[in-house]
Protein backbone atom coordinates (compact mmCIF):
# COMPACT_ATOMS: atom_id res chain seq x y z
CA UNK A 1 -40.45 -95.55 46.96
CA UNK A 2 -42.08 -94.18 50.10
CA UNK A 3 -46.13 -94.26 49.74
CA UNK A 4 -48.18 -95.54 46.75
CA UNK A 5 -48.58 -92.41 45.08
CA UNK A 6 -46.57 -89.66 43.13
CA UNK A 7 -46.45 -86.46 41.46
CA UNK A 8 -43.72 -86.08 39.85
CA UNK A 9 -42.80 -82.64 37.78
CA UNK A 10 -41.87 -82.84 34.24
CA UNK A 11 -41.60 -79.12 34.05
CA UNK A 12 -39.43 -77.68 36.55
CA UNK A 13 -35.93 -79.99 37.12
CA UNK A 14 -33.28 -81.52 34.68
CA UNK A 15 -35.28 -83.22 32.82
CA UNK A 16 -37.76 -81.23 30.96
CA UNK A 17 -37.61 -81.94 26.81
CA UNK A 18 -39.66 -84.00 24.71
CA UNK A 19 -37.45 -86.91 25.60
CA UNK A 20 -37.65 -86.91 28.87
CA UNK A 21 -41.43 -86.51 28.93
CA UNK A 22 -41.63 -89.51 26.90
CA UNK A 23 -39.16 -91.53 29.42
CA UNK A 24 -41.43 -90.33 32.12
CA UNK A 25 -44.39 -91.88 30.23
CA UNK A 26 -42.39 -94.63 30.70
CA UNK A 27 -42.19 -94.41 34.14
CA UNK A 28 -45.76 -94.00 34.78
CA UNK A 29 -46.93 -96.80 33.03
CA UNK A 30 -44.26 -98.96 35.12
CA UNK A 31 -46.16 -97.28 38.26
CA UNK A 32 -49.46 -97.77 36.98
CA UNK A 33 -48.97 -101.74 36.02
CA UNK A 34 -47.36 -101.99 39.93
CA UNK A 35 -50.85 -100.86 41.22
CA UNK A 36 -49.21 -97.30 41.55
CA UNK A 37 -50.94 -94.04 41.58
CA UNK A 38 -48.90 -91.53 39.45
CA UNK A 39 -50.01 -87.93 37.81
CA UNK A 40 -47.34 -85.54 36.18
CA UNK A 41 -47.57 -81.81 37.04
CA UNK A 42 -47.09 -78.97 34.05
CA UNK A 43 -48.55 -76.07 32.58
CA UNK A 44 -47.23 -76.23 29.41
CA UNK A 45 -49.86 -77.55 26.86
CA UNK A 46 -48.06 -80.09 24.83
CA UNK A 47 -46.25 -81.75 27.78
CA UNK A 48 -49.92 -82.18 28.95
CA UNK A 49 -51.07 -83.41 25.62
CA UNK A 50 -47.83 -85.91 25.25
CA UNK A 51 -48.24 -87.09 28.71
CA UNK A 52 -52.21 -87.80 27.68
CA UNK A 53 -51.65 -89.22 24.73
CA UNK A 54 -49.82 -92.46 26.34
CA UNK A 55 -52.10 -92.43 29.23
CA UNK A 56 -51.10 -90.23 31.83
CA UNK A 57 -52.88 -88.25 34.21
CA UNK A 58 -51.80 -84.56 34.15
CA UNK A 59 -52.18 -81.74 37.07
CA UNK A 60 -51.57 -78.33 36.92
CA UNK A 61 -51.37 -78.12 40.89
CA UNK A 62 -47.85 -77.88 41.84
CA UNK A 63 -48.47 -78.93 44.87
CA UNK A 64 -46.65 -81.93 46.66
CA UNK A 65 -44.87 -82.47 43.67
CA UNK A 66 -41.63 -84.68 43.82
CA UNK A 67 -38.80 -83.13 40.85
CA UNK A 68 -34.91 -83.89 40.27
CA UNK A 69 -32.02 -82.26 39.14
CA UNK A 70 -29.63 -84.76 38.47
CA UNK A 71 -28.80 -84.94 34.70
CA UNK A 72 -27.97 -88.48 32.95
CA UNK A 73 -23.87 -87.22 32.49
CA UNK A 74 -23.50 -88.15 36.07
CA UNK A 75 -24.82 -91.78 35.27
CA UNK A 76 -21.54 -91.77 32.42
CA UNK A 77 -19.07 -90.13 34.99
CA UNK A 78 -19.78 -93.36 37.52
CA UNK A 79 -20.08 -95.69 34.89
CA UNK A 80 -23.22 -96.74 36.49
CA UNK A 81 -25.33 -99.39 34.12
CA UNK A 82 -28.37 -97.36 34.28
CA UNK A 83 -29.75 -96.47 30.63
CA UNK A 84 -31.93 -92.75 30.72
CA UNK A 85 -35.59 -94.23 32.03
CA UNK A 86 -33.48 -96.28 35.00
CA UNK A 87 -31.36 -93.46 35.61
CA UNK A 88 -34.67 -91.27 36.03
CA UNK A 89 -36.69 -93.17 38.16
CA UNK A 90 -34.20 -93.87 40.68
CA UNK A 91 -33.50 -90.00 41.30
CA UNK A 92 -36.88 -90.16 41.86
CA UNK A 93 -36.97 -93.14 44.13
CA UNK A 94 -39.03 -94.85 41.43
CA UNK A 95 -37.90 -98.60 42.71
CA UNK A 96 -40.68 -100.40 39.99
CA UNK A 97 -39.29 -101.12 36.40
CA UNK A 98 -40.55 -98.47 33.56
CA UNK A 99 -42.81 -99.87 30.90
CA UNK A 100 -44.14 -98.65 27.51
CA UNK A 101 -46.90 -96.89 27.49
CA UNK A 102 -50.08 -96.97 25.98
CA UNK A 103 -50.83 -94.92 23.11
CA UNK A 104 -54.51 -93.08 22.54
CA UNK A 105 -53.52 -90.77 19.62
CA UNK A 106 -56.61 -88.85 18.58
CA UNK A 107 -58.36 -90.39 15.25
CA UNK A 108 -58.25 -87.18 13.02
CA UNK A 109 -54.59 -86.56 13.82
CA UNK A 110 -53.53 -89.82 13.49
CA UNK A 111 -55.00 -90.20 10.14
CA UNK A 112 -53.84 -86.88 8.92
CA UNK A 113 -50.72 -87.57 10.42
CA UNK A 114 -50.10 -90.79 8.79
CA UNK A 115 -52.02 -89.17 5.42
CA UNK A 116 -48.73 -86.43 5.20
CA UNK A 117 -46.02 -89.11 6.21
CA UNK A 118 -43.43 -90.64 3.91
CA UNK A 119 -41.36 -94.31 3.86
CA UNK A 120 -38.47 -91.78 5.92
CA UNK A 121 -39.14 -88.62 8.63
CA UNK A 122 -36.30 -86.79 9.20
CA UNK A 123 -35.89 -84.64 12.33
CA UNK A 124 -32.96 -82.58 11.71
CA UNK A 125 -32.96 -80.30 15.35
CA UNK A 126 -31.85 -80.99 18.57
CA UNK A 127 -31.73 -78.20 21.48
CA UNK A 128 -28.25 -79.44 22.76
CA UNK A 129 -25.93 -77.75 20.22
CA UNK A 130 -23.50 -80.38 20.97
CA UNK A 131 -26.07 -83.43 19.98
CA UNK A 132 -26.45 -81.74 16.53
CA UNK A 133 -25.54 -83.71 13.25
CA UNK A 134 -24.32 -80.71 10.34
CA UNK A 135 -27.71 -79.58 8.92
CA UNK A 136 -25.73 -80.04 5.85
CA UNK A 137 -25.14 -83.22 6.21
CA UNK A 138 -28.25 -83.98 7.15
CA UNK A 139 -28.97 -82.33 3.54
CA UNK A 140 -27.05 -84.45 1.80
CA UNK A 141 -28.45 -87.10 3.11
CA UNK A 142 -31.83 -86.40 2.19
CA UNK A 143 -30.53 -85.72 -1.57
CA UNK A 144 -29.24 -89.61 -1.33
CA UNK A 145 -32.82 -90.96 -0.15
CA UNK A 146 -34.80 -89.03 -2.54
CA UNK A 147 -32.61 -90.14 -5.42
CA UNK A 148 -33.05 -93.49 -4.37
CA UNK A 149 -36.77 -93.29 -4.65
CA UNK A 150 -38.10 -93.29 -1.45
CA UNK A 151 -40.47 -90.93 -0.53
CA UNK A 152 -38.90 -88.70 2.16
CA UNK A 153 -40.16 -85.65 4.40
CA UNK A 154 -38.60 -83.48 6.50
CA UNK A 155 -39.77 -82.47 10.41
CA UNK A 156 -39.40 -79.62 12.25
CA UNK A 157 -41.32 -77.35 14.72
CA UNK A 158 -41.10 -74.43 12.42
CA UNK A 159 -40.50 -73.68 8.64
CA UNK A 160 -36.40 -73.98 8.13
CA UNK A 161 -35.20 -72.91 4.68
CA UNK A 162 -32.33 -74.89 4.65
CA UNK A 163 -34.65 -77.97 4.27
CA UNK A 164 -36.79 -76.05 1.03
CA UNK A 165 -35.84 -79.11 -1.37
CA UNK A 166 -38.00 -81.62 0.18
CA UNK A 167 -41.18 -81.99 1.49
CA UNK A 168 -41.33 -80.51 5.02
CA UNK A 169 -43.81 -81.11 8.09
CA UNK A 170 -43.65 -78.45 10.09
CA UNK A 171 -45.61 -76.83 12.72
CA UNK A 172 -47.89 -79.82 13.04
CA UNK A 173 -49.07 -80.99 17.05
CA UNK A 174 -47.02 -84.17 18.72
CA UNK A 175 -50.27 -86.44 17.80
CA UNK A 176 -50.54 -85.24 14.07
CA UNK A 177 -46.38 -86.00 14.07
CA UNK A 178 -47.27 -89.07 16.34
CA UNK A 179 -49.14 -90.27 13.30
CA UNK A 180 -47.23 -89.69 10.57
CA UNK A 181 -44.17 -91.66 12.49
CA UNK A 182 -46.32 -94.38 13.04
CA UNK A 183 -46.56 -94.47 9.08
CA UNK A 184 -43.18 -94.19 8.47
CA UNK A 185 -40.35 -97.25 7.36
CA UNK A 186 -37.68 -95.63 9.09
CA UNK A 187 -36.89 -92.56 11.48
CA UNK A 188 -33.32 -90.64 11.22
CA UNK A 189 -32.38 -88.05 14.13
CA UNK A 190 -29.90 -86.71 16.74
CA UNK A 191 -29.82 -88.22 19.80
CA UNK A 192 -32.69 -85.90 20.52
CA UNK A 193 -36.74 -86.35 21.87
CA UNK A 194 -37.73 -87.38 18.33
CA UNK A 195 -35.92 -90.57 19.06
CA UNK A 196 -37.38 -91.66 21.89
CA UNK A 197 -41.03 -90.67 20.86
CA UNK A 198 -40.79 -92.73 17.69
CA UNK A 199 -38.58 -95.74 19.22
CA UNK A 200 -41.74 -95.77 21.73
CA UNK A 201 -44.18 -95.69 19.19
CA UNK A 202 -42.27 -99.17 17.99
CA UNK A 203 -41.04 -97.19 14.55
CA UNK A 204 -37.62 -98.06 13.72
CA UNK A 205 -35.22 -95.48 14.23
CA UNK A 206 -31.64 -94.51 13.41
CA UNK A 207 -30.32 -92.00 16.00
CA UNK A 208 -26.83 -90.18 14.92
CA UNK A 209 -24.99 -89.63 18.12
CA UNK A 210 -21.20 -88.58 18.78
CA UNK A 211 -21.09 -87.30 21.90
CA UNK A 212 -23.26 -89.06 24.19
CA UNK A 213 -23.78 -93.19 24.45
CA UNK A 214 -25.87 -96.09 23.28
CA UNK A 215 -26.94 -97.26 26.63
CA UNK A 216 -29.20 -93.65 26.56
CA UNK A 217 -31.88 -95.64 24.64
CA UNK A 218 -31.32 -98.64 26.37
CA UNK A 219 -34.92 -99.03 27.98
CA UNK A 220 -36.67 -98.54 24.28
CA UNK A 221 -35.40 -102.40 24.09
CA UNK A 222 -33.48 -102.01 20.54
CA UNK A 223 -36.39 -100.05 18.66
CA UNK A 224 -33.61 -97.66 18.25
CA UNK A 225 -30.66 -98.15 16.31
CA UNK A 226 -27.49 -95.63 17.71
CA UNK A 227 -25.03 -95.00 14.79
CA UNK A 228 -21.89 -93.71 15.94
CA UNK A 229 -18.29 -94.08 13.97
CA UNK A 230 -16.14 -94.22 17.16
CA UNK A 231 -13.55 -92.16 15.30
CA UNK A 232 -12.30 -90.25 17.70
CA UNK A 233 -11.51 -91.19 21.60
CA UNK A 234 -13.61 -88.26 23.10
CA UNK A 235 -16.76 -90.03 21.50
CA UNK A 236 -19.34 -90.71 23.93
CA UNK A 237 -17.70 -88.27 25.86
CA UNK A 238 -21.60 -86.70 27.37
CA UNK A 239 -19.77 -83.45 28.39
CA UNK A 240 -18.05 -84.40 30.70
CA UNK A 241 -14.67 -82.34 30.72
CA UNK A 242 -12.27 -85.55 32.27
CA UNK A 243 -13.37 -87.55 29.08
CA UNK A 244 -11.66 -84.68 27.01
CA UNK A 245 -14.87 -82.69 26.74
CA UNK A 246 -13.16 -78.85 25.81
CA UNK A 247 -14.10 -75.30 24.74
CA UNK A 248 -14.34 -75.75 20.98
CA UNK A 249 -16.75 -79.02 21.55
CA UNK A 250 -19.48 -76.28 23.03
CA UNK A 251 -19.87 -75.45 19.18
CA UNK A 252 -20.42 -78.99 17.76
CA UNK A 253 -19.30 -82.19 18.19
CA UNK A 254 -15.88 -83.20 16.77
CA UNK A 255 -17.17 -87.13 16.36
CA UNK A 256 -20.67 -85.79 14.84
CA UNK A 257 -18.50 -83.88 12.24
CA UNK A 258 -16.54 -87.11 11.21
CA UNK A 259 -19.75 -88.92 10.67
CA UNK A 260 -20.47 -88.23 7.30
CA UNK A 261 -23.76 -88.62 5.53
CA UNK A 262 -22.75 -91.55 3.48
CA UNK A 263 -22.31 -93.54 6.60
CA UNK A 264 -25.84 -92.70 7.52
CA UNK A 265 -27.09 -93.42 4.05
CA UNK A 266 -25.47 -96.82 3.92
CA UNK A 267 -26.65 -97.61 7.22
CA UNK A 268 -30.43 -96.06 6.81
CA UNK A 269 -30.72 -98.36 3.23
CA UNK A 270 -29.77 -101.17 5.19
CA UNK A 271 -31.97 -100.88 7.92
CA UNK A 272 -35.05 -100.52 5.18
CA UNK A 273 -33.94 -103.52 4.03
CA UNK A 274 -32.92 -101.87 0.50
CA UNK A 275 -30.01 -103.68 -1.17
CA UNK A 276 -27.52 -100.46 -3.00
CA UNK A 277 -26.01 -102.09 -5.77
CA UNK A 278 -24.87 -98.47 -6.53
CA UNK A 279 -23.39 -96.09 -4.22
CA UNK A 280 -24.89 -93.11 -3.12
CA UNK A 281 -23.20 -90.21 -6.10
């Protein structure tokens, strides 16, 4: 890394979701424990806010500002050993290791946050189509939690009517949801920014993935639990079209469709440590 400073744009290049804001968090506190000076450039408010609540400094000057392109499938394609935060820093010629970051989530929505949580937060959405889990399944899998007593809510950015048979967080700021995953027994999701925010925050977390890999949350150091059935050989494919990536796979995942929400149930129970003598109905 050339010079002792960096501003590196979280706004602009590949890398742009929650995610990847949290992986650069990452990445800054790696710079700042090396005696680094780092500060992310957006405009967007809660990329700012994210970035500030682990730490960060935040500019909205564009200026000088270092950004890459490169996306994580070309880390798969070369069967490099990079997980995502390694893979990011060295397109940005990042050379120190990434670290977790501190977190400074503001008092009222932490406690409001962790006031509206339940023992499981499910985040149902992913922007990548192709990262998706069925919202169907992810239905049915909330039926099998609730009927197993645990108290259960549901998280999204806005009001989704499939979900209107639980309890639903929705709408809330990243600190208020912050909270209430800090709260929380157990975390279920795609292979999607809600992972990575709540492995960082140290909650453990069951990410349902088909078509990209395990290594992805690699630098989270096991906090998150990847559940994939390996049914088909296209899984962990990450798009790429030589590792049988097609046409129909643009719609949904063929692997995420054979991973059925008993799976995830069985596997969710036993990571709360909840011994099923009977089988989910």
């Amino acid at each position: 890394m050339v010079g002792r400073s960096m501003k590196i744009d979280v706004q602009t290049g590949w890398f742009r979701g929650l995610g990847d804001v949290v992986v650069f968090a990452w990445i800054g506190q790696g710079m700042k424990n090396a005696g680094l000076d780092v500060e992310f450039y957006t405009d967007t408010p809660w990329r700012r806010d994210l970035l500030k609540m682990f730490g960060m400094n935040v500019t909205n000057d564009p200026t000088g500002k270092v950004v890459t392109h490169e996306g994580y499938q070309d880390a798969v394609k070369f069967n490099t050993h990079h997980n995502y935060a390694e893979w990011i820093a060295e397109k940005l010629g990042v050379t120190v290791p990434p670290a977790k970051p501190h977190i400074y989530i503001p008092p009222f929505d932490r406690e409001k946050g962790r006031q509206a949580s339940g023992d499981v937060l499910i985040f149902p959405h992913s922007v990548p189509v192709v990262r998706l889990w069925p919202a169907a399944y992810f239905v049915e899998l909330a039926s099998y939690l609730k009927n197993a007593g645990l108290k259960l809510r549901i998280v999204t950015e806005q009001r989704d009517y499939r979900f209107m048979y639980f309890p639903v967080i929705y709408g809330k700021s990243l600190q208020f949801v912050s909270g209430a995953i800090q709260k929380a027994r157990l975390v279920i999701s795609n292979d999607s920014g809600p992972a990575h925010l709540a492995g960082t925050l140290g909650t453990p977390t069951l990410a349902v993935q088909g078509s990209t890999q395990e290594r992805i949350f690699g630098y989270l150091n096991g906090a998150v639990t990847s559940f994939r059935k390996h049914v088909l050989p296209c899984a962990g494919c990450h798009g790429l079209p030589e590792k049988q990536f097609r046409a129909s796979c643009e719609s949904g995942c063929h692997e995420l469709y054979r991973t059925f929400p008993e799976d995830v149930y069985q596997k969710a129970m036993s990571m709360l440590g909840i011994n099923q003598q009977q089988k989910a109905a």
